[in-house]
Protein backbone atom coordinates (compact mmCIF):
# COMPACT_ATOMS: atom_id res chain seq x y z
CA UNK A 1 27.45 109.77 -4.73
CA UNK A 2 27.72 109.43 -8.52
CA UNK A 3 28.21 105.94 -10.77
CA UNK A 4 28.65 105.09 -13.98
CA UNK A 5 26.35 103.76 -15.91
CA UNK A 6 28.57 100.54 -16.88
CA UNK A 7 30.33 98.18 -14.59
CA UNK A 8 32.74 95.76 -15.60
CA UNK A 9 32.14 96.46 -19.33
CA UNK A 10 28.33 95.91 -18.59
CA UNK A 11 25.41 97.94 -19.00
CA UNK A 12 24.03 98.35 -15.57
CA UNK A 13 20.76 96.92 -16.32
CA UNK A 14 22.81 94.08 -16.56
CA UNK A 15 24.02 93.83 -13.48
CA UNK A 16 22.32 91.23 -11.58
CA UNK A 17 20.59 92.75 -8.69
CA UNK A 18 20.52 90.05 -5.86
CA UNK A 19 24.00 91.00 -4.28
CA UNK A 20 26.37 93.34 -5.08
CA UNK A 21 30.08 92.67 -5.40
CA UNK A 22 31.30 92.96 -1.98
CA UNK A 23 34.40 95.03 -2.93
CA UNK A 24 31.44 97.80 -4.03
CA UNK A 25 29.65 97.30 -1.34
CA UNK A 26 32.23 98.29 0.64
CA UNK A 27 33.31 100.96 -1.62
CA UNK A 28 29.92 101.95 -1.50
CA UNK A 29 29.18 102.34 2.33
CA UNK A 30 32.74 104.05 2.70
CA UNK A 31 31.62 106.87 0.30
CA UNK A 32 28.19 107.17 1.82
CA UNK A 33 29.94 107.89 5.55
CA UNK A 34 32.34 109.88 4.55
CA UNK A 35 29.92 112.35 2.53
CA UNK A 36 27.84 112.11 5.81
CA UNK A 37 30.67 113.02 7.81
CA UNK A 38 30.40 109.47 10.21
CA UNK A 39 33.81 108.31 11.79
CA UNK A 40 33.97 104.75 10.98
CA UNK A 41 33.45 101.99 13.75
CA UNK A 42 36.62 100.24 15.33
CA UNK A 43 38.44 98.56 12.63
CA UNK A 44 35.32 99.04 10.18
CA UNK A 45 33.76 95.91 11.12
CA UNK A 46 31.87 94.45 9.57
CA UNK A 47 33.05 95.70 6.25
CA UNK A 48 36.53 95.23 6.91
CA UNK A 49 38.34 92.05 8.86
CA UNK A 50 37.66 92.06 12.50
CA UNK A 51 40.55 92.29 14.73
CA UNK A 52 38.81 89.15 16.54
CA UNK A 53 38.21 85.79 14.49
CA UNK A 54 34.50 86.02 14.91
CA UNK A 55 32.47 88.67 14.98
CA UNK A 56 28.86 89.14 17.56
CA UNK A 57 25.66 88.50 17.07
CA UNK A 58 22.74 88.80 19.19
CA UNK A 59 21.65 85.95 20.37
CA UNK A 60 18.41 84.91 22.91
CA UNK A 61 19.72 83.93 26.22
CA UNK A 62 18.03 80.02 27.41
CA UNK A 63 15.75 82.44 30.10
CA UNK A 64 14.77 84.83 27.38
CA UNK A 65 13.98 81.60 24.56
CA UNK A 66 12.18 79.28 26.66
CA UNK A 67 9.35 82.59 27.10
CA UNK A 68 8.95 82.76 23.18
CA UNK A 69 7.15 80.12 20.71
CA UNK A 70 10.08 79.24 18.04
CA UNK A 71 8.74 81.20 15.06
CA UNK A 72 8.67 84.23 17.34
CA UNK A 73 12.29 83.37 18.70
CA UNK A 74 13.45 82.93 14.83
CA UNK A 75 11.56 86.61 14.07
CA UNK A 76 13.67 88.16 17.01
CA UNK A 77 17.10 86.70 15.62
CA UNK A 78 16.57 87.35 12.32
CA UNK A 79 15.69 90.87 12.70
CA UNK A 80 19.13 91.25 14.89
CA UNK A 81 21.39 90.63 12.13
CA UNK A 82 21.48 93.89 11.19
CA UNK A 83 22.43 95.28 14.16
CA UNK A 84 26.75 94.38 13.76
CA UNK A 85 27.95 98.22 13.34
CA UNK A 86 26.72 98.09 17.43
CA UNK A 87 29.80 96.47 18.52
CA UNK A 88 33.33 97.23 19.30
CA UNK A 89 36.42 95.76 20.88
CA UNK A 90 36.24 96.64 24.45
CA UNK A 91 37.23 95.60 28.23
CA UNK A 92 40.03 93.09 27.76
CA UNK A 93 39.59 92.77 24.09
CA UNK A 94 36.17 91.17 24.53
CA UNK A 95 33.31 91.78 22.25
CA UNK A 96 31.49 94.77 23.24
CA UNK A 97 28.25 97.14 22.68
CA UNK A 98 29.33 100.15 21.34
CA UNK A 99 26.79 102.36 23.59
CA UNK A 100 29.15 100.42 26.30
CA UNK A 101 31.80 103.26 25.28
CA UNK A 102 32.80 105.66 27.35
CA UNK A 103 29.96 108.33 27.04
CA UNK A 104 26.74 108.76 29.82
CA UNK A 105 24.01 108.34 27.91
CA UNK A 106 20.97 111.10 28.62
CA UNK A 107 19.80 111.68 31.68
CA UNK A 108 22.84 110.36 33.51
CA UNK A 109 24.93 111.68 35.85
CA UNK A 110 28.18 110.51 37.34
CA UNK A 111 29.41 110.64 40.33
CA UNK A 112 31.58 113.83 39.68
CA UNK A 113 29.11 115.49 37.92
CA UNK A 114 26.46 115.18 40.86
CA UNK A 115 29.09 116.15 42.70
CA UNK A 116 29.26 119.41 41.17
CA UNK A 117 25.46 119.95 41.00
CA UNK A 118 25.70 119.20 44.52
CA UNK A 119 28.06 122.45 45.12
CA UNK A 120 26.76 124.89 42.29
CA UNK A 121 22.49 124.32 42.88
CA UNK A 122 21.11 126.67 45.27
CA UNK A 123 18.50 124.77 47.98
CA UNK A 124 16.45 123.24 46.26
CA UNK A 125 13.81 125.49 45.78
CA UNK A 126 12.06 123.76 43.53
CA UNK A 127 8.32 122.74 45.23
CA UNK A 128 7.91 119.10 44.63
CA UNK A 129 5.10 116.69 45.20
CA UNK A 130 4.13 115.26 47.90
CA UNK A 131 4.81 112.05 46.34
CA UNK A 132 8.23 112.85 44.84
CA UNK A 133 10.04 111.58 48.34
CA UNK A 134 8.39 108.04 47.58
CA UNK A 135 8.95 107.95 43.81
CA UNK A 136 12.81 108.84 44.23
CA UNK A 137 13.32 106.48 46.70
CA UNK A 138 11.46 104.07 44.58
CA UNK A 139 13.88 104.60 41.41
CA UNK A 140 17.16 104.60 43.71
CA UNK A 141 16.72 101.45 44.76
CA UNK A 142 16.54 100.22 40.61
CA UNK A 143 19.68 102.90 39.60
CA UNK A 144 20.80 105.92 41.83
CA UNK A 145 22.63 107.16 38.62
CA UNK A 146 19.04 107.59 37.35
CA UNK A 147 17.03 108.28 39.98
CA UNK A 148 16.85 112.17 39.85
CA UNK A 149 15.85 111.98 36.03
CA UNK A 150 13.53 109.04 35.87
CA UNK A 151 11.76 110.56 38.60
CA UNK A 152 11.20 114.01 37.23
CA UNK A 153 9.85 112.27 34.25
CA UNK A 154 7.67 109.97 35.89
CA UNK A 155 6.17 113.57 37.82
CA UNK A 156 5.49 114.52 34.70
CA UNK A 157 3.52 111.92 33.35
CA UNK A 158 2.04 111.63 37.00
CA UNK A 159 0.97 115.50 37.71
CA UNK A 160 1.09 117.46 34.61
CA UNK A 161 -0.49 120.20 36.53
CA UNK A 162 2.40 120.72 38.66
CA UNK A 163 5.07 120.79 36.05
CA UNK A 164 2.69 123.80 33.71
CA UNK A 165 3.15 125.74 37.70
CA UNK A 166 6.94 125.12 37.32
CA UNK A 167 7.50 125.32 33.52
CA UNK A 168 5.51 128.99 33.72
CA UNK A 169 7.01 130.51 37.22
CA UNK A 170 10.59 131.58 37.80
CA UNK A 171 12.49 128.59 37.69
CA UNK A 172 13.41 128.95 33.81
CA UNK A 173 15.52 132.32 34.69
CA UNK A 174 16.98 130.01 37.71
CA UNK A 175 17.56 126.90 35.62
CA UNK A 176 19.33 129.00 32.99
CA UNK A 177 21.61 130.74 35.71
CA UNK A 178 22.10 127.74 37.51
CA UNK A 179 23.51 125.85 33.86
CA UNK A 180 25.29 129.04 33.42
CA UNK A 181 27.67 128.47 36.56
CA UNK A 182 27.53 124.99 36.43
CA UNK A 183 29.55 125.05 33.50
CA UNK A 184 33.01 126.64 35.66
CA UNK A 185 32.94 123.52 37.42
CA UNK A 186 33.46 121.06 35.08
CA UNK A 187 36.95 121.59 34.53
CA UNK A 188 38.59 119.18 36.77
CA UNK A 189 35.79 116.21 35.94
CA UNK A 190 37.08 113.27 33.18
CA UNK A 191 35.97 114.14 29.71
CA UNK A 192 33.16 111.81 29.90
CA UNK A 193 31.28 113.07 32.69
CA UNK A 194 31.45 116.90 31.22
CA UNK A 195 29.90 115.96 27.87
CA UNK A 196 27.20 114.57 29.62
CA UNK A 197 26.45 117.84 31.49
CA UNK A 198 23.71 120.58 30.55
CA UNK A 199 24.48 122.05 28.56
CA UNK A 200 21.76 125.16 27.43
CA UNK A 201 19.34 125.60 25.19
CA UNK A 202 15.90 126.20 24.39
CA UNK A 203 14.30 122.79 24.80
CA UNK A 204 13.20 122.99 28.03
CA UNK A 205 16.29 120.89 29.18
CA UNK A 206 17.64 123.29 31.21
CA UNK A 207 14.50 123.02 33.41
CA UNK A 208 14.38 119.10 33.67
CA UNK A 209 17.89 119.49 34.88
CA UNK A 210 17.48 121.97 37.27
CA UNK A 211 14.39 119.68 39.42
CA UNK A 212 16.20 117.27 38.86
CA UNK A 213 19.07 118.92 40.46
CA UNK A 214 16.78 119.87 43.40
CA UNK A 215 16.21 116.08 43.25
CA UNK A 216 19.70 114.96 44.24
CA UNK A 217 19.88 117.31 46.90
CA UNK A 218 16.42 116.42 48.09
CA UNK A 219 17.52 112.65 48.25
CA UNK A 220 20.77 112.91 49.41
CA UNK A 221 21.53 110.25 46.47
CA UNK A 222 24.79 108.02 46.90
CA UNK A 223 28.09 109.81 44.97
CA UNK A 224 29.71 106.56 45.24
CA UNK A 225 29.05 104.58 42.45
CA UNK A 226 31.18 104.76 40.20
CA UNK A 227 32.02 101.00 40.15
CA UNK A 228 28.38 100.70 39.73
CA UNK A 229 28.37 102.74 37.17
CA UNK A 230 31.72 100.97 34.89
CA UNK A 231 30.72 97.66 35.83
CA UNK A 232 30.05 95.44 32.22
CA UNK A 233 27.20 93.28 32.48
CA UNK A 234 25.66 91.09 30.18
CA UNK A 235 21.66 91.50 28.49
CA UNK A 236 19.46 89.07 30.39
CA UNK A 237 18.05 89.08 26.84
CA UNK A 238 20.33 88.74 24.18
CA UNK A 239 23.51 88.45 26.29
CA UNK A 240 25.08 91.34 24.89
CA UNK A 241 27.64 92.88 27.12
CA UNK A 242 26.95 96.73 28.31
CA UNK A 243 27.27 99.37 31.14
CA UNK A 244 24.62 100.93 33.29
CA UNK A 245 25.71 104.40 32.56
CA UNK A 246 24.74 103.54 28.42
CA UNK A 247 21.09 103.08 28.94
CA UNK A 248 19.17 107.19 29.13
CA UNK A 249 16.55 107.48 31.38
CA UNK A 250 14.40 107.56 29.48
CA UNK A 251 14.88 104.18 28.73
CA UNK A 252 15.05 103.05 32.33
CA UNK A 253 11.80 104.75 33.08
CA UNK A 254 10.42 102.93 29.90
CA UNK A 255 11.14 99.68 31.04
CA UNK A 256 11.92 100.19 34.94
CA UNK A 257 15.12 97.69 34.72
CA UNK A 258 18.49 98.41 34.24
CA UNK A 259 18.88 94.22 33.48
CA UNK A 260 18.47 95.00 29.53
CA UNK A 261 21.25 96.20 27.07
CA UNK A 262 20.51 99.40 25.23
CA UNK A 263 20.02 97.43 21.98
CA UNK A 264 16.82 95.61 23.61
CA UNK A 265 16.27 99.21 25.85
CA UNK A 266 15.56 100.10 22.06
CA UNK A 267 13.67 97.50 20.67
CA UNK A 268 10.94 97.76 23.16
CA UNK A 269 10.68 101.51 22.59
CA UNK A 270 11.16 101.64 19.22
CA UNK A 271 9.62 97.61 18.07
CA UNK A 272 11.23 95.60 15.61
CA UNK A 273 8.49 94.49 13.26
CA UNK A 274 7.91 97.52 11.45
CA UNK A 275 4.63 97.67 9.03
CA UNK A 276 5.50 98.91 5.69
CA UNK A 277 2.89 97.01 3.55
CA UNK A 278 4.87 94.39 2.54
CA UNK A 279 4.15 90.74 2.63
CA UNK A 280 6.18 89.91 6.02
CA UNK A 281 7.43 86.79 7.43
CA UNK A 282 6.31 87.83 11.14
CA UNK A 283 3.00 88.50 10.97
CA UNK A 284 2.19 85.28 13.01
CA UNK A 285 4.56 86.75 15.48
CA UNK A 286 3.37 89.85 15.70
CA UNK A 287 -0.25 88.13 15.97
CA UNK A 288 1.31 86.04 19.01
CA UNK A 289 2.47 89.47 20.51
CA UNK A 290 -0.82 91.30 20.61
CA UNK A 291 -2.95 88.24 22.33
CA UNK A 292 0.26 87.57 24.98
CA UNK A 293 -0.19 91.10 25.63
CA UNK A 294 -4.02 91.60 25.43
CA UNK A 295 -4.36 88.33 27.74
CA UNK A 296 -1.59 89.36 30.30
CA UNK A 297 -1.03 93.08 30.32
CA UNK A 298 -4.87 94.39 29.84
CA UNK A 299 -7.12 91.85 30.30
CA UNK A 300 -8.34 92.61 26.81
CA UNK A 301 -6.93 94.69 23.78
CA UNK A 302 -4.68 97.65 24.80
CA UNK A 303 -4.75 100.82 22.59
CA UNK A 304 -1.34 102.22 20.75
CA UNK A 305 -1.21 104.29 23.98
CA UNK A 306 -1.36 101.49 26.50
CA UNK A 307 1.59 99.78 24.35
CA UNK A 308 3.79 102.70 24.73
CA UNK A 309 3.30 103.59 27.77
CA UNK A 310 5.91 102.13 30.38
CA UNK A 311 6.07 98.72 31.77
CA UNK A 312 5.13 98.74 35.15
CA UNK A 313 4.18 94.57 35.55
CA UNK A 314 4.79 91.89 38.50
CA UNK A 315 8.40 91.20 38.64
CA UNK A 316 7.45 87.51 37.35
CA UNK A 317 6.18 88.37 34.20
CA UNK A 318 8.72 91.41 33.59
CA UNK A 319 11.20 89.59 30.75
CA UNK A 320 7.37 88.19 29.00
CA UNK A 321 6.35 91.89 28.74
CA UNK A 322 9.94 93.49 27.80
CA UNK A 323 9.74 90.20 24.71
CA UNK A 324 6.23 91.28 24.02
CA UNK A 325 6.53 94.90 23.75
CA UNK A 326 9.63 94.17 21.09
CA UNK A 327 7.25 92.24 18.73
CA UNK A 328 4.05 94.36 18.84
CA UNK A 329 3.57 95.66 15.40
CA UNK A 330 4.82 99.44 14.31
CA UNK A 331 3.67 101.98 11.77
CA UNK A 332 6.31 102.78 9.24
CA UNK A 333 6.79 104.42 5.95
CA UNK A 334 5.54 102.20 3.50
CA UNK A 335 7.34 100.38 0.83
CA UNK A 336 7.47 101.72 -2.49
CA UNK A 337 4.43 99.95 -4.25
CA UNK A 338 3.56 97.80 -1.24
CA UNK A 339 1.94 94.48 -1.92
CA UNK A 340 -1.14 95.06 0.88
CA UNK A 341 -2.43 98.04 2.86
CA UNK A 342 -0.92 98.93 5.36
CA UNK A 343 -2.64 97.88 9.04
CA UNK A 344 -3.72 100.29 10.93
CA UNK A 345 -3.90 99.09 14.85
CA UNK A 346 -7.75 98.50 15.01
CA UNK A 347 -7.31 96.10 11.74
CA UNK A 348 -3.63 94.39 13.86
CA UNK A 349 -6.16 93.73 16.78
CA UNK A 350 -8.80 92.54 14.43
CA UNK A 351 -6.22 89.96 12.67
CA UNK A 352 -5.29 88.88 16.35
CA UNK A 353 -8.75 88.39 17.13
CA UNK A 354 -8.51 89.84 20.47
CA UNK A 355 -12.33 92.47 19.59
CA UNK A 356 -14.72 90.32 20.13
CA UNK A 357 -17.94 91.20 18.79
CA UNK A 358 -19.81 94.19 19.17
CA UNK A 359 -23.97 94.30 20.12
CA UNK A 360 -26.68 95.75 18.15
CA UNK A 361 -29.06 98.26 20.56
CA UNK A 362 -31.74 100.66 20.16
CA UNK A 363 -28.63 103.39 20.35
CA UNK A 364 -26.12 102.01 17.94
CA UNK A 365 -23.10 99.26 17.79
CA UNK A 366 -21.93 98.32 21.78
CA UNK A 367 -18.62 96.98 22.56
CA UNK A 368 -18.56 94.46 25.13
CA UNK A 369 -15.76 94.99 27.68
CA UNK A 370 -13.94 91.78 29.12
CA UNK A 371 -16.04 91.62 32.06
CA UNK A 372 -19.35 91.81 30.01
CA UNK A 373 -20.03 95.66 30.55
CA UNK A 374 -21.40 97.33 27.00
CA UNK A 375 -19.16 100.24 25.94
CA UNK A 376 -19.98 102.88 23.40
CA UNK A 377 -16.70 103.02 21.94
CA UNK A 378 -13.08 101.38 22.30
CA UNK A 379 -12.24 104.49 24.55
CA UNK A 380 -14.49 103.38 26.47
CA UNK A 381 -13.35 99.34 26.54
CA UNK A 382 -9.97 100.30 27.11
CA UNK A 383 -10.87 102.12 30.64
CA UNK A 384 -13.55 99.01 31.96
CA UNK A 385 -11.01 96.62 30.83
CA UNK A 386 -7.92 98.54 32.86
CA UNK A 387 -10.39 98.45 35.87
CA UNK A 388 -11.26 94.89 35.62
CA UNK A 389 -7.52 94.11 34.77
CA UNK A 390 -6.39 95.83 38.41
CA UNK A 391 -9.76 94.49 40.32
CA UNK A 392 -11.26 98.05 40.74
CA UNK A 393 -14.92 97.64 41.09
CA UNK A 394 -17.06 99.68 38.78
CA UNK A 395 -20.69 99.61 37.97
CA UNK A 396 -21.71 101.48 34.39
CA UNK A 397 -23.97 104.43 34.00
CA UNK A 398 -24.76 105.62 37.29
CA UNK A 399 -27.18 108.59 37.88
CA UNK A 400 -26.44 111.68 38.73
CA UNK A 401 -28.42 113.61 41.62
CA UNK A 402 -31.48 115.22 40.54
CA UNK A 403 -31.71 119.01 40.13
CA UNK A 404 -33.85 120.93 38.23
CA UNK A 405 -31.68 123.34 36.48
CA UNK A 406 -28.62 121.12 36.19
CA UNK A 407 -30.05 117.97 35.90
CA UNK A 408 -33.77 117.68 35.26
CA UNK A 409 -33.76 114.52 32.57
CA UNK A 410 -31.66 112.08 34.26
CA UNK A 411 -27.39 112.60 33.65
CA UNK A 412 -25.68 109.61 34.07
CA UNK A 413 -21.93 109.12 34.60
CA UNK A 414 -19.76 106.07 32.45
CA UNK A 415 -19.57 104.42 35.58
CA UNK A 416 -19.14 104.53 39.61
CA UNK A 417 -16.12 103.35 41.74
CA UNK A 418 -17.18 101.64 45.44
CA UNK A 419 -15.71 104.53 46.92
CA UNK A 420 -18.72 106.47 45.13
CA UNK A 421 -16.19 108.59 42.69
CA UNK A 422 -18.17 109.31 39.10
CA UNK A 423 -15.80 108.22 36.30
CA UNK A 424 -15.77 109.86 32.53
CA UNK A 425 -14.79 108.50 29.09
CA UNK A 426 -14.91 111.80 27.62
CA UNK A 427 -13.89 110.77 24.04
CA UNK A 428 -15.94 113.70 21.94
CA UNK A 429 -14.50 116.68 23.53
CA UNK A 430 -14.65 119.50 20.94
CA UNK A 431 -18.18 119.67 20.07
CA UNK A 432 -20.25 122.44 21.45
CA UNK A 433 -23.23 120.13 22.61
CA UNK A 434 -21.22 117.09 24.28
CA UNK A 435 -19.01 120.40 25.49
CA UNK A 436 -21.29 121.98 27.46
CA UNK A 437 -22.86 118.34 28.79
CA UNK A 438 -19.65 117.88 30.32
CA UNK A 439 -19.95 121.18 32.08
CA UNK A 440 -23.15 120.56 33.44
CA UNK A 441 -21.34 117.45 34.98
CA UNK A 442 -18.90 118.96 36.59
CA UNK A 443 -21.21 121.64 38.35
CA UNK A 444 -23.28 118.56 39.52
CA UNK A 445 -20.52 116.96 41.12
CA UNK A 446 -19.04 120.50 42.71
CA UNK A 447 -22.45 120.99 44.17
CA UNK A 448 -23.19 117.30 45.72
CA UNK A 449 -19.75 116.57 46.47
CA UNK A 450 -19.26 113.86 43.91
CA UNK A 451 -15.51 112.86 43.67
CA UNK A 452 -15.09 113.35 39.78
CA UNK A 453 -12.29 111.48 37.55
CA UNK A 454 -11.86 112.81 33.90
CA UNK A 455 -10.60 110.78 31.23
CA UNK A 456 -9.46 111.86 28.21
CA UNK A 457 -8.22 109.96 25.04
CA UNK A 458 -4.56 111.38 25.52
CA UNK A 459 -4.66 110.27 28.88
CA UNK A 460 -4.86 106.39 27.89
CA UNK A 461 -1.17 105.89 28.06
CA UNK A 462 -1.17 107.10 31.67
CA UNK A 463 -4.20 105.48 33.19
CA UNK A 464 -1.99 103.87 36.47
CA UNK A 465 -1.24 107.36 37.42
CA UNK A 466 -4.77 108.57 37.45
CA UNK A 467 -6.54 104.95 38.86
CA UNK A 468 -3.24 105.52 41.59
CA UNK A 469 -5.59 105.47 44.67
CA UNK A 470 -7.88 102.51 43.84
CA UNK A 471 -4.82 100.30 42.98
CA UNK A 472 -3.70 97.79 45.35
């Protein structure tokens, strides 16, 4: 995009800088999306008149305000403007989110494309967990145009184990065949359905597809839905209007609703108060974020894992924790010359005063946990506090059994469950030393039969899956 140096017989340092002629502006954007290639929204909106007298905005629903203080409620709104290329004219010339369209978003599948999964996947050969029955069941009740998907990826967060045996066996040259014919029975199915088909590649997404194939089969999931499925229905949230078959599975396994529009689907995965060093307006809002979620979600403060990780809360407090998850702070690139440092999440927790204060002993700095329990590290806090946030009784630093090769000096685990499993932070993996402690540990428990759970920092973000059988 080139310019001349002079506008309107002016030098263009004289140009004042606080808004831009709106004919250039225009001029501008036009040029930028044609040199990207874009196809322009319907009618250009908002940089050309709308075919409707007033163009959308998101807006809070009553339900979703009366759950936010004002200054957060004015963050939320303000950081929506932006958001007006989303929108088209749609059903019956009503406003309309444009991922409303007529496209299935990822990890979708119609009713004619299951249809034809149905007739071109083998039996499903695919060895699932025992607990994929239960899960799939689970996720149909919430969207059987998910279901298959959603599932598969909440087996892989569950049982990692399971899917390195499948990712490393003989399903890939099966998946790949399977795709392969798949692909001579999409001629008859409406153009919408057959983009949203696999289609190849070497992502790993032919493999997804395939269990998740099995899946369908396995289920027996409804091919009915295709009312379902075209139905518009408006954002409990922000009111904006939408179809199921817009939102991916991924984000319906994020949130575990199919009540939010794709724009708010987005805003909890992706936040809208992004940290880029500059003096923002939200910080108290973010600050209000991280204690709502600390008090209700974690019983103290949740790591960037925890955050992420999907939203699996009582159905009472589900629209608190989809608002919450939209405000928590994000890391961004920074401005150019910002005006502060930017926060990492440690320092956003300490601003929200949500640490409390650590304790000086003969072996360093403790952490005290929510419940009172003295941690080494906030590894370590975020664990106690997830077990004293879901009532699973734990006692700290429990002894190992004597044995004088293994154990002569005294091991002690990070703490005991009542059902007498052993429980370990194990937050300095990588050093020969703690390395071969941690060995030693394991052989201990293998020879007294000590039920042994392993906890890792990358497994923070999945802690419900491995605490599964001591939650209620």
């Amino acid at each position: 995009m080139s310019h001349s140096t002079e506008r309107d017989g002016r030098a263009d340092s004289e140009v004042p800088r606080s808004a831009p002629p709106r004919a250039e502006l225009d001029a501008d954007i036009k040029e930028l999306r044609a040199a990207l290639g874009l196809e322009p929204p319907v009618d250009d909106w908002p940089f050309a008149a709308p075919r409707f007298s007033e163009g959308p905005r998101r807006r809070l629903t009553e339900v979703a305000r009366l759950l936010l203080p004002d200054h957060a409620a004015e963050t939320l709104e303000r950081e929506w403007r932006t958001t007006g290329w989303w929108w088209m004219p749609g059903i019956d010339n009503e406003w309309e989110c444009s991922f409303a369209s007529d496209r299935f978003a990822a990890g979708v599948w119609g009713p004619g494309l299951r249809a034809a999964v149905s007739r071109t996947r083998k039996s499903a050969s695919v060895q699932f967990p025992p607990s994929a029955g239960e899960r799939l069941d689970r996720w149909s009740s919430i969207s059987p145009m998910h279901a298959a998907h959603v599932t598969m990826l909440e087996l892989l967060e569950a049982d990692p184990q399971w899917w390195d045996t499948v990712r490393h066996g003989d399903y890939v040259v099966a998946a790949d065949d399977w795709v392969s014919r798949l692909q001579d029975s999409l001629s008859g199915l409406p153009g919408d359905e057959r983009r949203s088909a696999p289609r190849g590649g070497s992502d790993g997404s032919n493999l997804l597809d395939y269990a998740a194939a099995g899946l369908v089969q396995l289920g027996g999931l409804a091919l009915t839905d295709a009312a379902t499925a075209d139905a518009v229905r408006q954002c409990v949230i922000c009111d904006t209007p939408y179809r199921v078959r817009a939102l991916s599975a991924h984000e319906v396994y994020t949130v575990g609703s199919t009540q939010y529009c794709p724009l708010c689907c987005a805003d909890v995965v992706q936040g809208v108060l992004h940290d880029q060093g500059a003096m923002d307006p939200w910080a108290n809002t973010a600050i209000w974020a991280i204690r709502t979620v600390s008090a209700h979600d974690f019983s103290g403060p949740p790591s960037r894992e925890q955050v992420a990780a999907p939203l699996r809360g009582p159905r009472e407090r589900h629209l608190l924790q989809v608002l919450t998850r939209m405000l928590i702070p994000r890391d961004a690139e920074a401005v150019f010359q910002p005006s502060r440092k930017q926060r990492s999440w440690t320092e956003w927790l300490a601003l929200a005063e949500v640490l409390g204060e650590g304790q000086r002993q003969s072996r360093g700095t403790w952490i005290t946990a929510t419940d009172g329990h003295l941690c080494r590290s906030m590894f370590e806090r975020h664990i106690d506090d997830f077990m004293t946030h879901y009532d699973i009784a734990h006692n700290p630093e429990p002894q190992y059994p004597y044995d004088a090769g293994l154990n002569p000096a005294g091991l002690r685990a990070d703490w005991q469950l009542a059902d007498g499993t052993f429980v370990e932070a194990l937050g300095l993996t990588g050093t020969s030393e703690y390395d071969q402690k941690v060995e030693r540990k394991k052989a201990l428990a293998s020879r007294f039969n000590v039920p042994l759970l392993l906890i890792t920092p990358a497994d923070l973000g999945r802690l419900p899956h491995l605490f599964a059988p001591w939650l209620v």
